[in-house]
C-alpha atoms as a PDB file:
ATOM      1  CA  UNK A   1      18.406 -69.825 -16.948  1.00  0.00           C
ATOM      2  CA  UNK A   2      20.225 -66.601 -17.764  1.00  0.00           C
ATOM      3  CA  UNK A   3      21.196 -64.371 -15.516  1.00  0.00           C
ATOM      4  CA  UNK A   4      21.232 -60.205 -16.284  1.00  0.00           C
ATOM      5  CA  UNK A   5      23.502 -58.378 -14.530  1.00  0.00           C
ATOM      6  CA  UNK A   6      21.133 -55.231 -15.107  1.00  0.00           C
ATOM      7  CA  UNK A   7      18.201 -56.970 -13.271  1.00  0.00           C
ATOM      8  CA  UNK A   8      18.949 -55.340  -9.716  1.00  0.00           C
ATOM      9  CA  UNK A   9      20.557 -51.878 -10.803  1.00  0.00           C
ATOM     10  CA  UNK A  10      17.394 -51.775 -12.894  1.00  0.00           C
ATOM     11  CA  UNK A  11      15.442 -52.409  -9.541  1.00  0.00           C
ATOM     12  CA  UNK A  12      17.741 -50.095  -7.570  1.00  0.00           C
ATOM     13  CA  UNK A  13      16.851 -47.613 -10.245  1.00  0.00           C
ATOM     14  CA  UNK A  14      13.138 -47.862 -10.164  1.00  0.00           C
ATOM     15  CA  UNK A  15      12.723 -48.257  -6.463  1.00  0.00           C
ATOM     16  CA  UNK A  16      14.857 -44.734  -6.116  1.00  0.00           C
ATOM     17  CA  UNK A  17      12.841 -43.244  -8.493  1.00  0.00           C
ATOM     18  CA  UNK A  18       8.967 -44.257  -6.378  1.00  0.00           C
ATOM     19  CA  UNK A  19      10.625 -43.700  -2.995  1.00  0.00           C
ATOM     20  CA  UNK A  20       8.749 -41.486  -1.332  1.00  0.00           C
ATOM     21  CA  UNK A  21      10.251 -37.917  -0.556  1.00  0.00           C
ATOM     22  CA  UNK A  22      10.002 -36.032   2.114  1.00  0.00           C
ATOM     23  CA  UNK A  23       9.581 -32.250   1.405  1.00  0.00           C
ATOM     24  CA  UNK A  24       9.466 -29.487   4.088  1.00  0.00           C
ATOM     25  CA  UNK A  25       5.967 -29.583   4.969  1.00  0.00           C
ATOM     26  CA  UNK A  26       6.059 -25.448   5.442  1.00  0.00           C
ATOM     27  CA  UNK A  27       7.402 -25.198   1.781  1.00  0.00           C
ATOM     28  CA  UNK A  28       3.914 -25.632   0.027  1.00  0.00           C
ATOM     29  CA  UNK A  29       2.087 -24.674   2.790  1.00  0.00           C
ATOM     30  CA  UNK A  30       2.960 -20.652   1.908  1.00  0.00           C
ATOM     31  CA  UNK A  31       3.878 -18.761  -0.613  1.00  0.00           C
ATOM     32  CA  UNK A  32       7.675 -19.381  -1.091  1.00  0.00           C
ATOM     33  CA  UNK A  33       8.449 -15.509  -0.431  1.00  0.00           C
ATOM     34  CA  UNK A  34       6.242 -15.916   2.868  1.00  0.00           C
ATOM     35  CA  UNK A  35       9.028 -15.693   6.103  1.00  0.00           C
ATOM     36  CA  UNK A  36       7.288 -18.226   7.657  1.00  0.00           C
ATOM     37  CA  UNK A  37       9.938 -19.207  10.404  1.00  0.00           C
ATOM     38  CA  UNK A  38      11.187 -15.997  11.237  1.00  0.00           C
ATOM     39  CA  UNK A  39       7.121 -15.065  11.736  1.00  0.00           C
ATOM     40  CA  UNK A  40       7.063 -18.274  13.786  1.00  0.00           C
ATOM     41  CA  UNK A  41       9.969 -17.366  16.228  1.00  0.00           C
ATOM     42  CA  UNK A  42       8.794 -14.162  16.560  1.00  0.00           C
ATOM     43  CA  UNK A  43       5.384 -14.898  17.360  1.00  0.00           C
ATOM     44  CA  UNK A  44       6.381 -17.403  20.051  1.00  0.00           C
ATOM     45  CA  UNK A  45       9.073 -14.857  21.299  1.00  0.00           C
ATOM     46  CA  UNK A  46       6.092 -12.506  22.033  1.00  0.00           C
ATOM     47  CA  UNK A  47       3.601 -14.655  23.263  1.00  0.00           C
ATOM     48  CA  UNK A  48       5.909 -15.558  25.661  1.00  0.00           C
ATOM     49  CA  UNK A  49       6.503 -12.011  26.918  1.00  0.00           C
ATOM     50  CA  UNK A  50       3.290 -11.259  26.613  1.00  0.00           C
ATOM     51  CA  UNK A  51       1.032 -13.590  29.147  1.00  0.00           C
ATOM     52  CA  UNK A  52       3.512 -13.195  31.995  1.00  0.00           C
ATOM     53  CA  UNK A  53       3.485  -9.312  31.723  1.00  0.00           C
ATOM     54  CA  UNK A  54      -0.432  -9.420  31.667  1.00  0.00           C
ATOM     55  CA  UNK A  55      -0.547 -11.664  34.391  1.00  0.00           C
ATOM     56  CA  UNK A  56       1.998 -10.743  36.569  1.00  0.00           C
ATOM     57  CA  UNK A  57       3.379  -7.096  35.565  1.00  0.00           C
ATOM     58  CA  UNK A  58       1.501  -4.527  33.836  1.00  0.00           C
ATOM     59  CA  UNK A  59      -0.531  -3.891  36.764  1.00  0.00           C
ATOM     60  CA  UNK A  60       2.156  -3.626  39.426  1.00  0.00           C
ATOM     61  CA  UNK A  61       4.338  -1.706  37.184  1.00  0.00           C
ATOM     62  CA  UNK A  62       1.883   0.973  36.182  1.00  0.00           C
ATOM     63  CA  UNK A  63       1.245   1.699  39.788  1.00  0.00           C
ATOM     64  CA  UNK A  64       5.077   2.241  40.566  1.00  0.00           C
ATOM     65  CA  UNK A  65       5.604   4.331  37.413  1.00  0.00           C
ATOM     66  CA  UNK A  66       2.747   6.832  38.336  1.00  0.00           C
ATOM     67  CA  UNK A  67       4.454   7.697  41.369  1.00  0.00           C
ATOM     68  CA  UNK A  68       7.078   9.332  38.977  1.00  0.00           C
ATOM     69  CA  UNK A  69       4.695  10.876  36.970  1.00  0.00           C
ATOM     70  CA  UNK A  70       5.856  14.506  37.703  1.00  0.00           C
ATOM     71  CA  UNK A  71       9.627  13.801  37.472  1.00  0.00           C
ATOM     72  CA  UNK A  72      11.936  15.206  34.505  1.00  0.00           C
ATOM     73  CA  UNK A  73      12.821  11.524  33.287  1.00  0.00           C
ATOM     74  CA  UNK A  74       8.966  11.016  32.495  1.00  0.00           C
ATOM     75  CA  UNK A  75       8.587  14.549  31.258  1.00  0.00           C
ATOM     76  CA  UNK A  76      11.762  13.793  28.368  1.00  0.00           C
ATOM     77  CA  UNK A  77       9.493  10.618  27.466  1.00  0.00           C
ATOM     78  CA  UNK A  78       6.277  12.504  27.553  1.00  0.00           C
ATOM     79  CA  UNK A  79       8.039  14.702  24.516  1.00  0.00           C
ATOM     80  CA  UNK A  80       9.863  11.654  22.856  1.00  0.00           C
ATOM     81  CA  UNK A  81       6.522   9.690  22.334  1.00  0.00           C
ATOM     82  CA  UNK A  82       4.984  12.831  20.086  1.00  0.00           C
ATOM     83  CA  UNK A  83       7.289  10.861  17.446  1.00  0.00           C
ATOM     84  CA  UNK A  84       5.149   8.118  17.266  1.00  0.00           C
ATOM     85  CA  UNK A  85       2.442  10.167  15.773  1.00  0.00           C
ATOM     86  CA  UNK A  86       1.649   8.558  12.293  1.00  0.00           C
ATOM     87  CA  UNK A  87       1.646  11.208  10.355  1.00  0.00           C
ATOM     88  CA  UNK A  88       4.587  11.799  10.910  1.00  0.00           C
ATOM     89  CA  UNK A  89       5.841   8.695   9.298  1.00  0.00           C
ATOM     90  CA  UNK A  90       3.002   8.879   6.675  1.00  0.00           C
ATOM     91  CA  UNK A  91       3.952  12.278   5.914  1.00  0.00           C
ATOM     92  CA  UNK A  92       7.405  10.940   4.710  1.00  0.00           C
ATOM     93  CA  UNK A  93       5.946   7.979   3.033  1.00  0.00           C
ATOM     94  CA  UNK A  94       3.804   9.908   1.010  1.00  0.00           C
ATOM     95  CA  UNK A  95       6.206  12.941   0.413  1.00  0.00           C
ATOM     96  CA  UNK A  96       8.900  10.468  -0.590  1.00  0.00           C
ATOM     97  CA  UNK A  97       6.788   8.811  -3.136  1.00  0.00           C
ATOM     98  CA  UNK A  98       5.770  11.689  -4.979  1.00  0.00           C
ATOM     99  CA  UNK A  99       9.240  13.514  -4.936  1.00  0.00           C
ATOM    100  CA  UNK A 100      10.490  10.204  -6.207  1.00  0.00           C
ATOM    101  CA  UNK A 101       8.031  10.295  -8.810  1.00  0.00           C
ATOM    102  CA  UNK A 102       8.388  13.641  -9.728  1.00  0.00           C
ATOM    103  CA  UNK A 103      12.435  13.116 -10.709  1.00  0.00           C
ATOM    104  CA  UNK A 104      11.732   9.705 -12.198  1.00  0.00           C
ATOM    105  CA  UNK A 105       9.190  11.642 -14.831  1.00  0.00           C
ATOM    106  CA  UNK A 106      11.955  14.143 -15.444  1.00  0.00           C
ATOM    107  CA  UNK A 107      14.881  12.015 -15.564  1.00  0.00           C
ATOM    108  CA  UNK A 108      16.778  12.599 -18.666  1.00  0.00           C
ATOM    109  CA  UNK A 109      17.845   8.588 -19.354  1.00  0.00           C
ATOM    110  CA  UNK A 110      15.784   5.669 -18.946  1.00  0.00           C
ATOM    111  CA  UNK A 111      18.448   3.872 -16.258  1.00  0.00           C
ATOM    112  CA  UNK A 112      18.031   6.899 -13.569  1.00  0.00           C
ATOM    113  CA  UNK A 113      14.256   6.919 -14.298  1.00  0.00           C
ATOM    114  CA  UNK A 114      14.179   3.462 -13.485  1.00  0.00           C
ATOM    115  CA  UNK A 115      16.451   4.076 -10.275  1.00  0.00           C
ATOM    116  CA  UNK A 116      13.778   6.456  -9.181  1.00  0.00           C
ATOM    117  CA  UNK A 117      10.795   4.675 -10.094  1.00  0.00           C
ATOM    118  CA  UNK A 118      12.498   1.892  -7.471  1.00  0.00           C
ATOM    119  CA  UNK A 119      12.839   4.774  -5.046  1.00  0.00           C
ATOM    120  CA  UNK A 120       9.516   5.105  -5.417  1.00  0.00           C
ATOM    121  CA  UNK A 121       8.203   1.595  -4.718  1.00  0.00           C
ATOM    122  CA  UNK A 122      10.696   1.362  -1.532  1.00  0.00           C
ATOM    123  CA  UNK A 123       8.115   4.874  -0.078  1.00  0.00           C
ATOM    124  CA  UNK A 124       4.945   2.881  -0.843  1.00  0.00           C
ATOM    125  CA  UNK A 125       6.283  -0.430   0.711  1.00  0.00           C
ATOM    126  CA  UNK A 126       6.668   2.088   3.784  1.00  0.00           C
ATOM    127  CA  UNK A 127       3.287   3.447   3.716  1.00  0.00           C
ATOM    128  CA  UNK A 128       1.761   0.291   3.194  1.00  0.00           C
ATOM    129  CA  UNK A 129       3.303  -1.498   6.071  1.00  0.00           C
ATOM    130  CA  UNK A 130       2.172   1.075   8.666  1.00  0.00           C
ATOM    131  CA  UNK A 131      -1.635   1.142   7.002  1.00  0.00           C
ATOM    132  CA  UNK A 132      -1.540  -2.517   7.352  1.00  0.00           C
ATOM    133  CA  UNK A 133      -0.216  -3.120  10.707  1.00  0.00           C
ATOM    134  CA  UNK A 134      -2.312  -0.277  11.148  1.00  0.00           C
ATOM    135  CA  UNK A 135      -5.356  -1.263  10.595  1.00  0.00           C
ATOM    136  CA  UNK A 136      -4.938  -4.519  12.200  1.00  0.00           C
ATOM    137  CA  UNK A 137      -3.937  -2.859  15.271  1.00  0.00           C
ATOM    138  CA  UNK A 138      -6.889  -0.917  15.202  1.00  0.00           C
ATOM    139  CA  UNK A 139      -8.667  -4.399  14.645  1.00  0.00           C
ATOM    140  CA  UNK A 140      -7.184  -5.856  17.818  1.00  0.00           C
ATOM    141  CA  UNK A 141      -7.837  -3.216  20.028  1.00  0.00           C
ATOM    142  CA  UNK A 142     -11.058  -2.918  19.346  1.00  0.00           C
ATOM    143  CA  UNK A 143     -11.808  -7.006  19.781  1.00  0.00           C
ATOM    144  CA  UNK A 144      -9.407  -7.577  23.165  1.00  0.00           C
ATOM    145  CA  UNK A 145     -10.633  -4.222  24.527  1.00  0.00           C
ATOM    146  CA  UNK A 146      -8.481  -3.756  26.809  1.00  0.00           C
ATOM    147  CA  UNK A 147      -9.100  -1.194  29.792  1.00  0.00           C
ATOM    148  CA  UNK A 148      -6.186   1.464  29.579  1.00  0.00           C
ATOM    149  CA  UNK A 149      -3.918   2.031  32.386  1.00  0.00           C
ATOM    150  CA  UNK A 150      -5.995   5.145  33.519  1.00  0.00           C
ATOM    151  CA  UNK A 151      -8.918   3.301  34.077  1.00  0.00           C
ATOM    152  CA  UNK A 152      -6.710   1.170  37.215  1.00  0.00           C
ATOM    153  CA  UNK A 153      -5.774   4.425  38.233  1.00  0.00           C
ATOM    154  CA  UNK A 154      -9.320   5.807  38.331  1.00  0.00           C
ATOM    155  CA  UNK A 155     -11.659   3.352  39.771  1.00  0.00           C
ATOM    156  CA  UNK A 156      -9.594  -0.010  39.952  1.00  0.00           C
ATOM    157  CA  UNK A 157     -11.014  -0.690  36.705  1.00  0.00           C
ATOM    158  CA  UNK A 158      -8.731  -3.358  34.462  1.00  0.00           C
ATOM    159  CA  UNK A 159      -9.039  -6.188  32.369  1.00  0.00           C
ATOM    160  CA  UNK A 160     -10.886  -7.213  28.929  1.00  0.00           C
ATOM    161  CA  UNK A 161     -14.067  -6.069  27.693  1.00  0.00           C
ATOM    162  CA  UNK A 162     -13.845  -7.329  24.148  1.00  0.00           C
ATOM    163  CA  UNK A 163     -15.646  -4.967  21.645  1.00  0.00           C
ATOM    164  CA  UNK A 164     -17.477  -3.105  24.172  1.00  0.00           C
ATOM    165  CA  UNK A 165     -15.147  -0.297  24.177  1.00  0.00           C
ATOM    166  CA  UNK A 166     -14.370   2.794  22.043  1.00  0.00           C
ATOM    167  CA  UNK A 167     -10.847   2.587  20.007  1.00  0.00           C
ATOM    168  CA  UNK A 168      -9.507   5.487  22.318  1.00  0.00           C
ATOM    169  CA  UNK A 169     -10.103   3.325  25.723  1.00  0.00           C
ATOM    170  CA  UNK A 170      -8.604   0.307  24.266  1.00  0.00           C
ATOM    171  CA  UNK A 171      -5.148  -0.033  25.089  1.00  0.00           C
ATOM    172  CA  UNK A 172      -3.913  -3.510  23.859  1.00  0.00           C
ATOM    173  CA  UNK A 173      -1.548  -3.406  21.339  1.00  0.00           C
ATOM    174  CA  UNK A 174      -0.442  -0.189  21.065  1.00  0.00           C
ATOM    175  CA  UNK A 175      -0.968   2.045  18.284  1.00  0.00           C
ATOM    176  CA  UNK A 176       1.486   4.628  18.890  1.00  0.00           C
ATOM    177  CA  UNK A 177       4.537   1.622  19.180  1.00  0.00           C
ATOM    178  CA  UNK A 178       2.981  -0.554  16.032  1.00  0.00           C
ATOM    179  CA  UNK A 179       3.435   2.656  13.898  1.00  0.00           C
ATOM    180  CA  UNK A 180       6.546   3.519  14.754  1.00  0.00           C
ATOM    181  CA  UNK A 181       8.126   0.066  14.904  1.00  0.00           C
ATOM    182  CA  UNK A 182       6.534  -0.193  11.260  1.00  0.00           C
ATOM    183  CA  UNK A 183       8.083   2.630  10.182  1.00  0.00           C
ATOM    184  CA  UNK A 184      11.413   2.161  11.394  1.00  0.00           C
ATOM    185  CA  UNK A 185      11.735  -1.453  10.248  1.00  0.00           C
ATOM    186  CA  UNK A 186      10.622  -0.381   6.942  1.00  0.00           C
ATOM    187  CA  UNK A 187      13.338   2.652   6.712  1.00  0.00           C
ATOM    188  CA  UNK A 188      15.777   0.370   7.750  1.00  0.00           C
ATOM    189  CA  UNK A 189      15.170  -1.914   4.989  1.00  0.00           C
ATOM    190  CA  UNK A 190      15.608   1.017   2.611  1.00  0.00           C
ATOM    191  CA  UNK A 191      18.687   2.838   4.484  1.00  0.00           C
ATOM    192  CA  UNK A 192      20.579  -0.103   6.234  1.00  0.00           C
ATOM    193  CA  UNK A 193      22.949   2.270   7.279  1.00  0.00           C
ATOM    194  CA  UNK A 194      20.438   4.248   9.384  1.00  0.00           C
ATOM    195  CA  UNK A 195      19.531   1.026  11.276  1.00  0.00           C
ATOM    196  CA  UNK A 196      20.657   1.470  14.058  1.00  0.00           C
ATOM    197  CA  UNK A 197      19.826   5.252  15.042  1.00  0.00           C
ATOM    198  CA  UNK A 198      16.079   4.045  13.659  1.00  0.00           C
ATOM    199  CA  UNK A 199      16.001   1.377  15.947  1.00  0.00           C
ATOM    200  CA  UNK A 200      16.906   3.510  18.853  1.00  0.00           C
ATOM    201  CA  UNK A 201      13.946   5.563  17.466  1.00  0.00           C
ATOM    202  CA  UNK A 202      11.468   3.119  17.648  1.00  0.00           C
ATOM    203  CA  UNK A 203      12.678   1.713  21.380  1.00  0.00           C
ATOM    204  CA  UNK A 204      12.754   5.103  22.837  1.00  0.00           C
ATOM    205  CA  UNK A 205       9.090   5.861  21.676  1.00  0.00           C
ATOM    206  CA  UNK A 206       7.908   2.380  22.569  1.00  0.00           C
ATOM    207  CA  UNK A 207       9.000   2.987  26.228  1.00  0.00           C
ATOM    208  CA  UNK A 208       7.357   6.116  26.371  1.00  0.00           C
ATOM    209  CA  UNK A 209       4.186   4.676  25.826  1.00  0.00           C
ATOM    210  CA  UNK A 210       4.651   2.360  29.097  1.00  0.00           C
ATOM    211  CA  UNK A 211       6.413   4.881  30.836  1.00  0.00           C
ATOM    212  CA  UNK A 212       3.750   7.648  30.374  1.00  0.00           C
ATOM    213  CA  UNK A 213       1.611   5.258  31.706  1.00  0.00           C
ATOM    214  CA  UNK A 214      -0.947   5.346  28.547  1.00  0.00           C
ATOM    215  CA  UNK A 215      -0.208   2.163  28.055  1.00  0.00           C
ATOM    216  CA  UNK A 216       1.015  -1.370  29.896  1.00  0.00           C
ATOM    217  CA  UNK A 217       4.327  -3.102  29.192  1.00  0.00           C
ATOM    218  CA  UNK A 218       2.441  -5.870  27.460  1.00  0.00           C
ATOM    219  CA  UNK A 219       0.726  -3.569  25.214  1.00  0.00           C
ATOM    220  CA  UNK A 220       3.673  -2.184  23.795  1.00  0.00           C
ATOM    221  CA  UNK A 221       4.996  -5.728  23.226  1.00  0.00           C
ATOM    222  CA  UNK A 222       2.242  -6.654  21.396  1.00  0.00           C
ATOM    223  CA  UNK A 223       2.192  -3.399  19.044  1.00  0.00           C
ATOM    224  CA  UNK A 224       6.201  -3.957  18.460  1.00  0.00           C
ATOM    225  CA  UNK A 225       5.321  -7.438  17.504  1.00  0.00           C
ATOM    226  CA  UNK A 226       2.288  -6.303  14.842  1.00  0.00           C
ATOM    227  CA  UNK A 227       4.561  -3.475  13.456  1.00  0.00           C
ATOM    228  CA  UNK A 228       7.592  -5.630  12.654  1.00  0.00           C
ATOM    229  CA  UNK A 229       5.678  -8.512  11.667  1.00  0.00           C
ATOM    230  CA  UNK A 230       3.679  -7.080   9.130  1.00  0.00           C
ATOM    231  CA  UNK A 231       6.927  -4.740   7.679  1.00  0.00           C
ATOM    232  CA  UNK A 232       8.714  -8.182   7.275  1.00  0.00           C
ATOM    233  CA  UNK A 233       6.350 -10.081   5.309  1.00  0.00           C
ATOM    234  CA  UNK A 234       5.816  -6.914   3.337  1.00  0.00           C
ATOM    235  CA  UNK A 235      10.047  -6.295   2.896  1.00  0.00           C
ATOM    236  CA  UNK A 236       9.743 -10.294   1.593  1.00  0.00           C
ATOM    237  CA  UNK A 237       6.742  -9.289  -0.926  1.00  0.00           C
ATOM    238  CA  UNK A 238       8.092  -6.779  -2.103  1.00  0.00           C
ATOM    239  CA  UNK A 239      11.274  -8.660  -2.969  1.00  0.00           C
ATOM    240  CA  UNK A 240       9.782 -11.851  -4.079  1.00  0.00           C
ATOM    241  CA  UNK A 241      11.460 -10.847  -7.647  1.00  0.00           C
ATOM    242  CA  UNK A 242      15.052 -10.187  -6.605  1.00  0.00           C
ATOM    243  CA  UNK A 243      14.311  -6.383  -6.809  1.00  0.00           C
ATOM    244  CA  UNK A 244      16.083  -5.170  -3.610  1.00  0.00           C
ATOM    245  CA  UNK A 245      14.340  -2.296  -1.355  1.00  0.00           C
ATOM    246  CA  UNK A 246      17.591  -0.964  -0.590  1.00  0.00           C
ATOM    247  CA  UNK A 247      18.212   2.910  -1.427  1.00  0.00           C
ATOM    248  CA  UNK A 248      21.332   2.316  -3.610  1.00  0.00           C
ATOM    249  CA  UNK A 249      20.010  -1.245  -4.654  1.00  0.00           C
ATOM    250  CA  UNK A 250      21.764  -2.440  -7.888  1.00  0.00           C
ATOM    251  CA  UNK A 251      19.137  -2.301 -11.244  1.00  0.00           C
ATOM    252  CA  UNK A 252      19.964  -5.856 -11.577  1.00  0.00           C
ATOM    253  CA  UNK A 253      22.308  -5.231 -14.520  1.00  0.00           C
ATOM    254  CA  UNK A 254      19.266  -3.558 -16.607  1.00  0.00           C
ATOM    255  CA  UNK A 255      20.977  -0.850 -18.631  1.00  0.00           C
ATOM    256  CA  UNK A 256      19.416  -1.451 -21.992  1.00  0.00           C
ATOM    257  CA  UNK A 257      15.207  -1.638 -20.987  1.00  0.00           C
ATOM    258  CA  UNK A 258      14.191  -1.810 -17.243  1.00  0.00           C
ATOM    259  CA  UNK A 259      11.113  -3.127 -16.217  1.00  0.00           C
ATOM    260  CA  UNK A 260       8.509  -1.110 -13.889  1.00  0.00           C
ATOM    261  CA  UNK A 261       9.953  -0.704 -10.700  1.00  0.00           C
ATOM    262  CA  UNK A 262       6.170  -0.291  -9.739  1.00  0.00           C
END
């Protein structure tokens, strides 16, 4: 009988090549741009904060804050949260976009009209965050229906009253902290630089929402968690390609015939 030496490489070999792999089971699961842990963490970060402060705090703490409602420390807040007006931010969005727009079409070479073009597409990626963490905002409201903090201060009134309320009684999440937490995120993907004065932005008008008492502590939790959420899948869309966000973003070595930034 002869013997080959091949016989159990050979077998080595072919039993490598049907082993069964294990992948990530998350990898196929999304789309490959999708942040899918980071949403994870953050998600479970906020639920956790969340049902405690519903169960345990936003009542209590409501009550106390009222009973500073006529001090100069609530009156500064009462003036910071006018930032979180959306149009504010949408305002920007929109005005950036077109200005953008407006030098790209009158660049003189096709490099800087490409530049602008990307400066462009980093406005719209802002607009469309807030309208989407917008509208789902909205969406949320409208289904938890949440009694606002004046209702508790009114009658006793609080709790749920899913979709049997009008979009101005529903507190939870809130508006006001989704769009500016949206906004801010997204500038600070464009202007890393500016990150951390936006942040400071974005906390100081999410505590005035509590602290004003128009909303609970929960509420704003939940609206910070919508607004960054939604800017972070969209920053990861947007950059599925390799095209960066970033203001002063390289062009990816294209100096002879850029694609469409948009």
């Amino acid at each position: 009988m002869n013997f080959d030496p091949g016989f159990f490489s050979g077998v080595r070999s072919h039993a490598l090549l049907h082993q069964p792999v294990f992948q990530d089971p998350l990898s196929d699961t999304w789309p490959r741009w999708m942040p899918v842990r980071f949403l994870l963490i953050l998600t479970a970060v906020a639920g956790a904060s969340i049902v405690p402060l519903i169960l345990y705090v936003d009542q209590p703490a409501a009550l106390a804050i009222r009973g500073y409602a006529e001090t100069e420390f609530i009156a500064f807040f009462r003036f910071v949260t006018h930032a979180g007006h959306s149009a504010i931010w949408y305002g920007l969005a929109v005005t950036g976009f077109a200005t953008a727009l407006l030098i790209a079409r009158r660049a003189a070479d096709h490099l800087a009209r490409w530049t602008w073009r990307q400066r462009a597409r980093a406005f719209l990626f802002m607009a469309l965050s807030m309208a989407i963490s917008g509208t789902l905002v909205n969406a949320l409201k409208l289904g938890f229906g949440r009694y606002r903090p004046r209702f508790l201060f009114d009658d006793g009134t609080a709790g749920f009253a899913p979709f049997a309320l009008t979009l101005d009684d529903c507190a939870f999440p809130s508006g006001h902290t989704q769009s500016i937490v949206a906004a801010m995120a997204a500038l600070g993907f464009v202007f890393p630089r500016l990150s951390p004065a936006l942040c400071l932005i974005a906390v100081a008008v999410a505590c005035s929402r509590f602290l004003t008492t128009v909303h609970f502590l929960s509420d704003v939790v939940a609206g910070a968690y919508v607004g960054l959420a939604v800017a972070v899948i969209m920053k990861c869309y947007f950059e599925r390609t390799g095209l960066k966000l970033a203001w002063n973003a390289p062009a990816l070595g294209l100096s002879r015939s850029p694609p469409s930034a948009l």
